[in-house]
Protein backbone atom coordinates (compact mmCIF):
# COMPACT_ATOMS: atom_id res chain seq x y z
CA UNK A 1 1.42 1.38 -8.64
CA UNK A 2 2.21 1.53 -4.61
CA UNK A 3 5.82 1.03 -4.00
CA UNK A 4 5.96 3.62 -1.07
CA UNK A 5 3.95 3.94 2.47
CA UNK A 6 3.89 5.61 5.23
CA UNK A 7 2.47 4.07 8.60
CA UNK A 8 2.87 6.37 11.55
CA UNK A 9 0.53 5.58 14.27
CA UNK A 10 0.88 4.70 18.08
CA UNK A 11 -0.16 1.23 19.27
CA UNK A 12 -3.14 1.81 21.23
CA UNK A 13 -4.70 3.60 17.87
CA UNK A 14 -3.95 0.92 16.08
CA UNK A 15 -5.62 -1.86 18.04
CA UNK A 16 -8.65 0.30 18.62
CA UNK A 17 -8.80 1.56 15.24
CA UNK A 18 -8.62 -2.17 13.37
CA UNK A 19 -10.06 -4.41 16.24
CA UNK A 20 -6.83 -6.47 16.50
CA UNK A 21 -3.84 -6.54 18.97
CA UNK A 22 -0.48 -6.44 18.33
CA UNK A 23 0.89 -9.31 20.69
CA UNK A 24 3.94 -9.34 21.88
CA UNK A 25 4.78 -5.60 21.19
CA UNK A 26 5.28 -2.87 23.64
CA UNK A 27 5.84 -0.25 21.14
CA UNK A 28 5.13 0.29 17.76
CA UNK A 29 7.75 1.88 15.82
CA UNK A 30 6.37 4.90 13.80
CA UNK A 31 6.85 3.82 9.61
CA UNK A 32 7.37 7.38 8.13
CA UNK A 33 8.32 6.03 4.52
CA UNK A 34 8.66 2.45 3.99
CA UNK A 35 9.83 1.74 0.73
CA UNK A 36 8.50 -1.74 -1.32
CA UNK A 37 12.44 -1.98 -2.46
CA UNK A 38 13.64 -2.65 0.81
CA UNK A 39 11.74 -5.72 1.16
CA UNK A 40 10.48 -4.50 4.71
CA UNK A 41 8.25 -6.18 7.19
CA UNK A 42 5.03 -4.30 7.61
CA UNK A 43 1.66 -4.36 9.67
CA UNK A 44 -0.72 -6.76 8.08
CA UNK A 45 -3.47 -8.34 9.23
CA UNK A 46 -4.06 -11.74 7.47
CA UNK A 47 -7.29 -13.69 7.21
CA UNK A 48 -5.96 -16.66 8.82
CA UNK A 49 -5.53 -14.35 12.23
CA UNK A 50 -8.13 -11.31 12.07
CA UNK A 51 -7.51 -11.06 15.91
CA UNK A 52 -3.91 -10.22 15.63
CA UNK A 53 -1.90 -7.99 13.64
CA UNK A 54 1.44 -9.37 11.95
CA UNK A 55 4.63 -8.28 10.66
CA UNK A 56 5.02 -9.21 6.63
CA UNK A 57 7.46 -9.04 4.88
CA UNK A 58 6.58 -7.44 1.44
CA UNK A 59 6.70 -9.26 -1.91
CA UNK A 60 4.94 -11.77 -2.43
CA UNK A 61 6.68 -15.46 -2.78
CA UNK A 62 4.46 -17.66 -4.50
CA UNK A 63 4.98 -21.26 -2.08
CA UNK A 64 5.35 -22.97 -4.86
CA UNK A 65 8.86 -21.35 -5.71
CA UNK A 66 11.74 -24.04 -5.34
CA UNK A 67 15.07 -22.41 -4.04
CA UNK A 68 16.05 -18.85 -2.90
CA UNK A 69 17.77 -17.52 -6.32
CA UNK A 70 13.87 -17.62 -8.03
CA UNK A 71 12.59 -16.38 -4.45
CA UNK A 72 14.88 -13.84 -4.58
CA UNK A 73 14.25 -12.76 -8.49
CA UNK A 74 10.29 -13.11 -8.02
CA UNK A 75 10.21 -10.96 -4.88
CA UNK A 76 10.70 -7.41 -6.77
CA UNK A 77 7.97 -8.56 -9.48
CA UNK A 78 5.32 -9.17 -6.77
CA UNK A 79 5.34 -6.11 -4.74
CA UNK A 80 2.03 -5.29 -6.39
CA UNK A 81 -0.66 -6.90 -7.85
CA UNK A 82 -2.69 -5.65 -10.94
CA UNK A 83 -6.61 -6.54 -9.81
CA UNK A 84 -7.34 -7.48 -13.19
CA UNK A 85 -5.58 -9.77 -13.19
CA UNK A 86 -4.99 -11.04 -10.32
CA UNK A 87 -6.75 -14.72 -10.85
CA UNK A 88 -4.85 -15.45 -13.98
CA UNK A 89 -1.10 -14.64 -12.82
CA UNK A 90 0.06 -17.95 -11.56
CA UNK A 91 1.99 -16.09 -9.01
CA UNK A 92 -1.59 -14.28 -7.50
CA UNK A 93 -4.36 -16.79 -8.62
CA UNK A 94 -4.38 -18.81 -5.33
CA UNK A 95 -3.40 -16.14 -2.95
CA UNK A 96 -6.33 -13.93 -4.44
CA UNK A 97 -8.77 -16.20 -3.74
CA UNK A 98 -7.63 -18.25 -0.29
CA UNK A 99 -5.26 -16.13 1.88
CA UNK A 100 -6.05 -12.08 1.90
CA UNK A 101 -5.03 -9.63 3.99
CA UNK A 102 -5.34 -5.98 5.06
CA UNK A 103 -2.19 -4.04 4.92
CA UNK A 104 -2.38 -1.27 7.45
CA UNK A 105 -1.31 2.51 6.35
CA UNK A 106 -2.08 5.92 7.27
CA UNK A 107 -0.80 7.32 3.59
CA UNK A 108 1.13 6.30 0.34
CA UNK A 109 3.71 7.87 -1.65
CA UNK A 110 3.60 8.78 -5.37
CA UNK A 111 5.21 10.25 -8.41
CA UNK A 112 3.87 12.79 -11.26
CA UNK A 113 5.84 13.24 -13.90
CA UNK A 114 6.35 17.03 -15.35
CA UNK A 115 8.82 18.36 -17.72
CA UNK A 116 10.62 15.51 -17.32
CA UNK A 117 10.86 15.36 -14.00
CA UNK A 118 8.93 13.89 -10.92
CA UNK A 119 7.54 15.48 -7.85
CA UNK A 120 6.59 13.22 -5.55
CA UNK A 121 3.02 13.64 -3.34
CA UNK A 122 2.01 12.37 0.19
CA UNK A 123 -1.63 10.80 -0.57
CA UNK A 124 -3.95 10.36 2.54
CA UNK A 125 -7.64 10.79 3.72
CA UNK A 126 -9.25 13.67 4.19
CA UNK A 127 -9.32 12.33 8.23
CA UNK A 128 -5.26 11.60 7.93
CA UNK A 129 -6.18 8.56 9.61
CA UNK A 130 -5.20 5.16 8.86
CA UNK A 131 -7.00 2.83 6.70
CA UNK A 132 -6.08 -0.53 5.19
CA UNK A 133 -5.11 -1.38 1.49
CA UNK A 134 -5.99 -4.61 -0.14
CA UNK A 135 -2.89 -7.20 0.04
CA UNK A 136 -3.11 -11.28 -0.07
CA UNK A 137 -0.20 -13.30 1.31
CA UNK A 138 1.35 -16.56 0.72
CA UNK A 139 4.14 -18.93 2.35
CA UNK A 140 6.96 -19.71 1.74
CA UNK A 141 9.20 -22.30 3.88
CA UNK A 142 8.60 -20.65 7.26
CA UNK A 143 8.19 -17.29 6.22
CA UNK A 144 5.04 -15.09 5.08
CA UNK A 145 4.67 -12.92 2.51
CA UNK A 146 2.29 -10.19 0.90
CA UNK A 147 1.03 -8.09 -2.55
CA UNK A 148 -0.36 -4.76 -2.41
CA UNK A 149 -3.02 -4.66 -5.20
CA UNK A 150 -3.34 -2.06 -7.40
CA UNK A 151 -6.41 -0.82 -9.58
CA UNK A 152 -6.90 2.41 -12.47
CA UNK A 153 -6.48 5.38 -11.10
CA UNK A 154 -9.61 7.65 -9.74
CA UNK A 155 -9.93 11.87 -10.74
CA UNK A 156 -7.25 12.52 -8.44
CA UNK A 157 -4.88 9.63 -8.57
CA UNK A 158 -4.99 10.02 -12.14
CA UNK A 159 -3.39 13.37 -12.14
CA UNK A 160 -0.74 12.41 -9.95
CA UNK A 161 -0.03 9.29 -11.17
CA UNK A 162 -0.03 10.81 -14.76
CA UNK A 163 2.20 8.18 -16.88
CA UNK A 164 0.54 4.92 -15.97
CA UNK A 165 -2.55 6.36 -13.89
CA UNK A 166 -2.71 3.49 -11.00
CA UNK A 167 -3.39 3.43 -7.55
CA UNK A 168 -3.40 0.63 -4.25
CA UNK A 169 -7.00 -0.58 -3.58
CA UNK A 170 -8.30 1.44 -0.87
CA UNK A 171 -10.92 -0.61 1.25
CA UNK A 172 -13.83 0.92 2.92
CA UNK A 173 -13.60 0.73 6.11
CA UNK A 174 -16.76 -0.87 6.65
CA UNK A 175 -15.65 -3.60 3.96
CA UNK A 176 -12.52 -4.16 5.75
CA UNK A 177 -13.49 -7.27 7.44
CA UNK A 178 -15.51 -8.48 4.04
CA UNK A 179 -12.12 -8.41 2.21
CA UNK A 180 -10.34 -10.71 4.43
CA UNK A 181 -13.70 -13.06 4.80
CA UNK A 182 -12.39 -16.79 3.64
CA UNK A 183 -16.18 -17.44 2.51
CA UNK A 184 -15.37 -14.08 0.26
CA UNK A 185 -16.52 -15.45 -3.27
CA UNK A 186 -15.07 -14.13 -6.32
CA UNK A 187 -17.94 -11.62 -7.18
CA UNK A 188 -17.70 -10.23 -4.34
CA UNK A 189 -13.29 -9.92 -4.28
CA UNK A 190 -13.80 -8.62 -7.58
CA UNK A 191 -16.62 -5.92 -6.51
CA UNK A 192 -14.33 -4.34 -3.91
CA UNK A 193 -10.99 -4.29 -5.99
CA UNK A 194 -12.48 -0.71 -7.32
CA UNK A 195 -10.97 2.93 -7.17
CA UNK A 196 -11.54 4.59 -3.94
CA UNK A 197 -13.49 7.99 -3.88
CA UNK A 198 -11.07 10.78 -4.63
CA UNK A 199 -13.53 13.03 -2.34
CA UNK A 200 -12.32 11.78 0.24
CA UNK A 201 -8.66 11.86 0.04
CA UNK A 202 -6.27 14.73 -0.62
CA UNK A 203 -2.43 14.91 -1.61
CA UNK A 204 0.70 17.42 -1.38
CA UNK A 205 3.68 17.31 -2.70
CA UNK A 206 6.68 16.68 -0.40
CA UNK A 207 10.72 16.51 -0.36
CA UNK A 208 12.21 14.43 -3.59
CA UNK A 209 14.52 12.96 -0.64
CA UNK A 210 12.14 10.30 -1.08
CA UNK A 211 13.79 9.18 -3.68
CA UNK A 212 17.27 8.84 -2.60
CA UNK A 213 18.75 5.39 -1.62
CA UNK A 214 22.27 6.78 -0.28
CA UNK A 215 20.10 8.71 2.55
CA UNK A 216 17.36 7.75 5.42
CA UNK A 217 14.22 8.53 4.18
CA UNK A 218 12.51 6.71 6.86
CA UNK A 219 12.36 10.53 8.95
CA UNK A 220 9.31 12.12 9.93
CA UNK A 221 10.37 15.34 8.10
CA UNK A 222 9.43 13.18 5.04
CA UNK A 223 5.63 13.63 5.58
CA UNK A 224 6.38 17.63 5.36
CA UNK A 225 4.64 19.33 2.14
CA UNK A 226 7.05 21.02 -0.07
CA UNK A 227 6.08 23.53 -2.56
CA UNK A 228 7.60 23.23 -6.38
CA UNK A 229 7.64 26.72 -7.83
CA UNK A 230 7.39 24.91 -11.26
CA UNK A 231 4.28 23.47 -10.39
CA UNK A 232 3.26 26.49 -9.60
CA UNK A 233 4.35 28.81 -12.35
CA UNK A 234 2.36 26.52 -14.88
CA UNK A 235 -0.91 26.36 -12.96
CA UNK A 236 -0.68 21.73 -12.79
CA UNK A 237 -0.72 21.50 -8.99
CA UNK A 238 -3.26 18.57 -8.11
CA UNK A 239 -7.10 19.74 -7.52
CA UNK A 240 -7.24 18.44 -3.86
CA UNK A 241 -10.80 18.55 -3.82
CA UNK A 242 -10.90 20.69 -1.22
């Protein structure tokens, strides 16, 4: 799945980078871990405003929900989005196909599981620059909303994320703009909700800080590889494609 994300870039990149602007902001403050948990608001850009990039507020509130006890409830079971089957949850079925977005990130966070522990890993591109995962959006009373949506696990992915072998739907970046295309048709949603190519990202394992609630995580010493001499010892580091 894709509960964690890191988005650490400076405004200028940004704007050049995804062709929209961030109105109204001088500076961007640098994301180093942004957990899903938190319910924060994070760059998005939605297909109702390509120009412009928005904050979102992450999990998704269907607009149909009725009073803020099921909003509340519903947000922490629609922080991601299974692609299959996405067009059959009644939560997903009409943001999948009528309000997309691109949820801007320069790296996600996740978990393998070994001797019954975890060690988490920093996953990026091979370029360590930012690219956008596949989210849709929704409303609800004046506020906006988003999913991150998931697919199986590539080579790579599927070593890290070892129990239930997942990952966030990387986009191309030259199907960026396709994705959050309102004449999109389902075909073609469906033909870009694939794994991304595991050559072309890598992965290291960093601080289990991450997982701590009682301590700020959001640090850039977070993005620092640490080494796990268990890991180590029994020859199961990741193959980083190098």
């Amino acid at each position: 799945m894709c509960f964690n994300i890191t988005f650490s870039q400076m405004k200028d990149y940004i704007e050049s980078r995804f062709g929209s602007s961030l109105d109204g902001i001088d500076v961007v403050q640098p994301i180093y871990h942004s957990s899903g948990f938190r319910l924060p608001d994070h760059p998005c850009i939605l297909d109702s405003e390509p120009d412009h990039i928005r904050y979102v507020k992450w999990g998704l509130v269907p607009h149909w929900v009725k009073d803020e006890e099921q909003a509340g409830k519903i947000r922490f079971q629609t922080l991601n989005a299974r692609s299959e089957t996405a067009f059959r949850k009644p939560s997903f079925s009409g943001p999948i196909q009528r309000s997309r977005c691109l949820v801007l990130v320069d790296g996600f966070f996740e978990s393998r599981e070994f001797n019954g522990k975890k060690y988490p890993y920093l996953i990026r591109l091979r370029s360590e620059r930012a690219f956008a995962l596949a989210g849709m959006w929704d409303t609800w009373r004046d506020g906006k909303t988003f999913s991150i949506l998931t697919t199986e696990a590539n080579p790579l992915m599927a070593n890290i994320h070892n129990i239930k072998k997942r990952m966030p739907v990387i986009l191309p970046r030259k199907y960026e703009r396709d994705w959050i295309d309102p004449g999109l048709s389902r075909a073609g949603i469906e033909e870009l909700m694939v794994p991304y190519d595991e050559n072309d990202m890598t992965a290291y394992t960093v601080s289990r800080r991450l997982f701590r609630r009682d301590v700020d995580t959001n640090i850039p010493e977070i993005l620092n590889e640490v080494k796990y001499k268990e890991l180590d010892a029994e020859n199961v580091d990741i193959l980083l494609f190098e």
